[in-house]
Protein backbone atom coordinates (compact mmCIF):
# COMPACT_ATOMS: atom_id res chain seq x y z
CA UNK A 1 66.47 69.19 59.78
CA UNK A 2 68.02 72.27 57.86
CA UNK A 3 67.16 74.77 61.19
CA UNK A 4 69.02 72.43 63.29
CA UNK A 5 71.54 72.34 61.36
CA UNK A 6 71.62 76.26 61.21
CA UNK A 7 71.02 76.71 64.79
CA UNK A 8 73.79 74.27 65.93
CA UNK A 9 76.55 75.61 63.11
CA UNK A 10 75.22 79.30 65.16
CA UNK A 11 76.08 77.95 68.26
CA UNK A 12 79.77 76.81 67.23
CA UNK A 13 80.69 80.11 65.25
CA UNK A 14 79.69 82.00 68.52
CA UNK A 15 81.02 79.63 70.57
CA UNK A 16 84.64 80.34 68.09
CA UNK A 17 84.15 83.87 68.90
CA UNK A 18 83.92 83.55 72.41
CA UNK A 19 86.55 81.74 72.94
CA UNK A 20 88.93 83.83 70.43
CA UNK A 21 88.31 86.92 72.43
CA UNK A 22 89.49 85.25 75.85
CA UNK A 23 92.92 83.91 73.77
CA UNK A 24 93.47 86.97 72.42
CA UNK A 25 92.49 89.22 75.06
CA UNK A 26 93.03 87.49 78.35
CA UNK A 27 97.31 86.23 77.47
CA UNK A 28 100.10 88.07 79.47
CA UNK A 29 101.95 90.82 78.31
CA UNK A 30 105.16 89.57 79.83
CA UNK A 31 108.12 87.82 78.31
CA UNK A 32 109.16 84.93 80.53
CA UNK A 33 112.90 83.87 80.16
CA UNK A 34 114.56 87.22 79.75
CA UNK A 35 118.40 87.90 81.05
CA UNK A 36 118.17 90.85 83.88
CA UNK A 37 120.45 93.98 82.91
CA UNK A 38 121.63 96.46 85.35
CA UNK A 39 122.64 99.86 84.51
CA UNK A 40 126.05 101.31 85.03
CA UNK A 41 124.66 104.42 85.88
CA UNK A 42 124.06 105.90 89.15
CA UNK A 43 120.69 106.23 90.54
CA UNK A 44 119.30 109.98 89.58
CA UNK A 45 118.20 110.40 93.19
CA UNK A 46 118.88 108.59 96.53
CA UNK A 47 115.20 108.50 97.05
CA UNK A 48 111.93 108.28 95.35
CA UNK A 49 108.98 109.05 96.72
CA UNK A 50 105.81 108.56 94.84
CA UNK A 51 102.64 109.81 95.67
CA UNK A 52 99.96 108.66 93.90
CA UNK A 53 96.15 110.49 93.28
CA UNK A 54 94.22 108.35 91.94
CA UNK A 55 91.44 109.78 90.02
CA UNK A 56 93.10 113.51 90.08
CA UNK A 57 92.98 115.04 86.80
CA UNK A 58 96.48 116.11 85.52
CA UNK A 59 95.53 119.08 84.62
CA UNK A 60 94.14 120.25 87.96
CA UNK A 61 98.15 120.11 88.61
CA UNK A 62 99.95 121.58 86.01
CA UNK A 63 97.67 123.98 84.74
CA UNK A 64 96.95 128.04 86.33
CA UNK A 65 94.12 129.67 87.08
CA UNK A 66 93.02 133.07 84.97
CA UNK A 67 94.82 134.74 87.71
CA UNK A 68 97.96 132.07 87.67
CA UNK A 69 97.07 130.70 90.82
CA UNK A 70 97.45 126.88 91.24
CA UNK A 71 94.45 124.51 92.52
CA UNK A 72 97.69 122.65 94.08
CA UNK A 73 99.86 125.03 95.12
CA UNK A 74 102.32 123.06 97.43
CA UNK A 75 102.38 119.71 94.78
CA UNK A 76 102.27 122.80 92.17
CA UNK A 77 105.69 123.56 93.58
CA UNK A 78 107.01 120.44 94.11
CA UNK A 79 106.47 119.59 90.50
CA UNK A 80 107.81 123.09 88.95
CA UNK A 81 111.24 123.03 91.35
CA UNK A 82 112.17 119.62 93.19
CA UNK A 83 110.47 116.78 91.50
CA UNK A 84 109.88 115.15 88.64
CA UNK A 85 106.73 114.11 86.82
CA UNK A 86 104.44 112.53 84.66
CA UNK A 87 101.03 111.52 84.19
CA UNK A 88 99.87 107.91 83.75
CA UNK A 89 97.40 107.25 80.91
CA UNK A 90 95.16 104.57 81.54
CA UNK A 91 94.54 101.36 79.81
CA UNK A 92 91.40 98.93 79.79
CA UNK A 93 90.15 97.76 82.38
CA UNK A 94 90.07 101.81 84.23
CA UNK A 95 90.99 100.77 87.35
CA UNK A 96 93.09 101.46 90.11
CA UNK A 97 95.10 98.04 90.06
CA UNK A 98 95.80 97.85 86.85
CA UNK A 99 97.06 101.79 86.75
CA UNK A 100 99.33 101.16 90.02
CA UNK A 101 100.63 98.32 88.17
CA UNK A 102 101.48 100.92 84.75
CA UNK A 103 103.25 102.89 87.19
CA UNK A 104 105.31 100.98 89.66
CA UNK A 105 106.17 97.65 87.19
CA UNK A 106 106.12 99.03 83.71
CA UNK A 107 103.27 97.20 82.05
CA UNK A 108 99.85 97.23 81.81
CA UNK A 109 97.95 94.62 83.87
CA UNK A 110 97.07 91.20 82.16
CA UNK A 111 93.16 91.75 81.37
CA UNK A 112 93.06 87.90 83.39
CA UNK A 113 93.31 89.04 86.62
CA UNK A 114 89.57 90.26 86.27
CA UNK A 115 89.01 86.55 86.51
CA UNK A 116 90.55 86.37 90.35
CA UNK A 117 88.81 89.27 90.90
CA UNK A 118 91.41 92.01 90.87
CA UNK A 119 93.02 90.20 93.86
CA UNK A 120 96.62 88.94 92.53
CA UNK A 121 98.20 89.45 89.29
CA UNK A 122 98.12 85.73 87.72
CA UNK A 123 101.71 86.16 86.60
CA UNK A 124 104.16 87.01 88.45
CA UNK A 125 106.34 90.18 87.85
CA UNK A 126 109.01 92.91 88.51
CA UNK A 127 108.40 95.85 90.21
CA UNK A 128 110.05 98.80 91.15
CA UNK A 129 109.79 97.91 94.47
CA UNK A 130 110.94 94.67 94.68
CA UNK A 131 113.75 96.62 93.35
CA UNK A 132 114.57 98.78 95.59
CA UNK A 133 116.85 98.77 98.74
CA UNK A 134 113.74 99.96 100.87
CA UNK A 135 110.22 100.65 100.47
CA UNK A 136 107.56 101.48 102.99
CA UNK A 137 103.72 101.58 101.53
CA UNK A 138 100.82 102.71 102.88
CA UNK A 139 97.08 102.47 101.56
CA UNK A 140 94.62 100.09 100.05
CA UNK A 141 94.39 96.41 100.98
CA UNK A 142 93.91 95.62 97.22
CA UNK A 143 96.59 97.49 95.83
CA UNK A 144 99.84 96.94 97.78
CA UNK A 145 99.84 93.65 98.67
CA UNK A 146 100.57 92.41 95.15
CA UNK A 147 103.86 94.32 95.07
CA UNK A 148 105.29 92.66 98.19
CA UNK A 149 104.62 89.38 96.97
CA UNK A 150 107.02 89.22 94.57
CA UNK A 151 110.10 90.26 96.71
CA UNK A 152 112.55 88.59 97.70
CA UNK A 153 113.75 89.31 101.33
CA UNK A 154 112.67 91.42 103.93
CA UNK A 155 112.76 95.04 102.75
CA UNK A 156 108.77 95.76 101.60
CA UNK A 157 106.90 96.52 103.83
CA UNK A 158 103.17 97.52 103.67
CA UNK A 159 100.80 99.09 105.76
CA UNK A 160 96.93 98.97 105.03
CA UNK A 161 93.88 100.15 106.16
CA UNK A 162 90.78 97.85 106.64
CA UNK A 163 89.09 97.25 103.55
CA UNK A 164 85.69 98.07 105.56
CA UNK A 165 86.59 101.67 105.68
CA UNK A 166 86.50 101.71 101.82
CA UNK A 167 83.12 103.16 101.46
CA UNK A 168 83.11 105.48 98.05
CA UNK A 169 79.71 106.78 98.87
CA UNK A 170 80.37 108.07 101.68
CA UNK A 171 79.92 111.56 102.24
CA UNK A 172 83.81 112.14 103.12
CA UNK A 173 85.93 111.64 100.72
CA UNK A 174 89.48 112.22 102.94
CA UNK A 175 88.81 109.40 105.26
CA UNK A 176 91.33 107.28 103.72
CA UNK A 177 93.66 109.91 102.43
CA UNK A 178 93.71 111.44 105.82
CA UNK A 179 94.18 107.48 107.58
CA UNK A 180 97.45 107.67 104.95
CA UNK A 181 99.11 110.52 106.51
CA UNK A 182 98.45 110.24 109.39
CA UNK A 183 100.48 106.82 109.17
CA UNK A 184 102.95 108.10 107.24
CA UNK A 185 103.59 110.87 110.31
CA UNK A 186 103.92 108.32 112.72
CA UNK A 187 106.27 105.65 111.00
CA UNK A 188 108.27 109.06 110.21
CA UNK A 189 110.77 106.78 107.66
């Protein structure tokens, strides 16, 4: 009677546990409720462009060869004399979603949206496109999405590849990065 006993009070103390980690781990990171602000300010720029490498080492950016060459040298000059900058640290889970969301809303991803399977966020939030007077997008089929469906109005607009051509073993790597740009050259925005 006593290992029953033992087993079953096992069973509930793991059963706590469990359950503690998904309340404490899998709860939004967003405050609900809040009154929107606006800045007085003007905008620093009259447009933004963001280019995103995901999976490029900072470093392979902002740092010089022996010889002070760059690795980059046309981003290399964009960063030192037109643009700004700054490098995104990531956040459990590493992946891209949750790192596009660090950059474009603000926040780090709720750890719950591993439970729709990285498809949709399951709160809705602000972004920095929803925003913004404009924005065009181009690239992944899991990524961009989830920023247009928040807006409100007609003013996102996104253009993806197939999710088929995502093949990360293949042995070219530029496929998608060259299907990007050579969007982006014909939309010419």
């Amino acid at each position: 009677m006593n290992v029953r006993v033992f087993i079953v009070a096992g069973l509930l103390v793991h059963c706590v546990f469990l359950i503690s980690i998904f309340d404490i781990y899998f709860t939004s990171p967003l405050v609900h409720g809040m009154t929107p602000h606006q800045t007085p300010l003007p905008p620093p720029a009259q447009r933004l462009v963001l280019f995103v490498a995901d999976g490029l080492r900072a470093d392979s950016l902002y740092e010089l060869e022996g010889n002070g060459t760059s690795n980059a040298p046309y981003l290399r000059n964009i960063l030192v004399s037109k643009g700004s900058w700054g490098v995104s640290h990531t956040h459990v889970p590493t992946e891209s979603r949750p790192g596009h969301v660090a950059l474009i809303a603000g926040f780090y991803e709720d750890v719950s949206a591993v439970a729709r399977g990285w498809k949709e966020n399951p709160v809705e939030f602000d972004s920095l496109f929803n925003e913004s007077k404009y924005t065009w997008s181009w690239g992944s089929p899991d990524i961009l999405p989830m920023f247009a469906k928040g807006a409100t109005g007609d003013h996102v607009y996104i253009n993806c590849y197939k999710a088929e051509r995502e093949d990360f073993a293949a042995e070219d790597a530029t496929v998608l990065d060259t299907w990007v740009f050579d969007h982006v050259k014909v939309n010419k925005v």
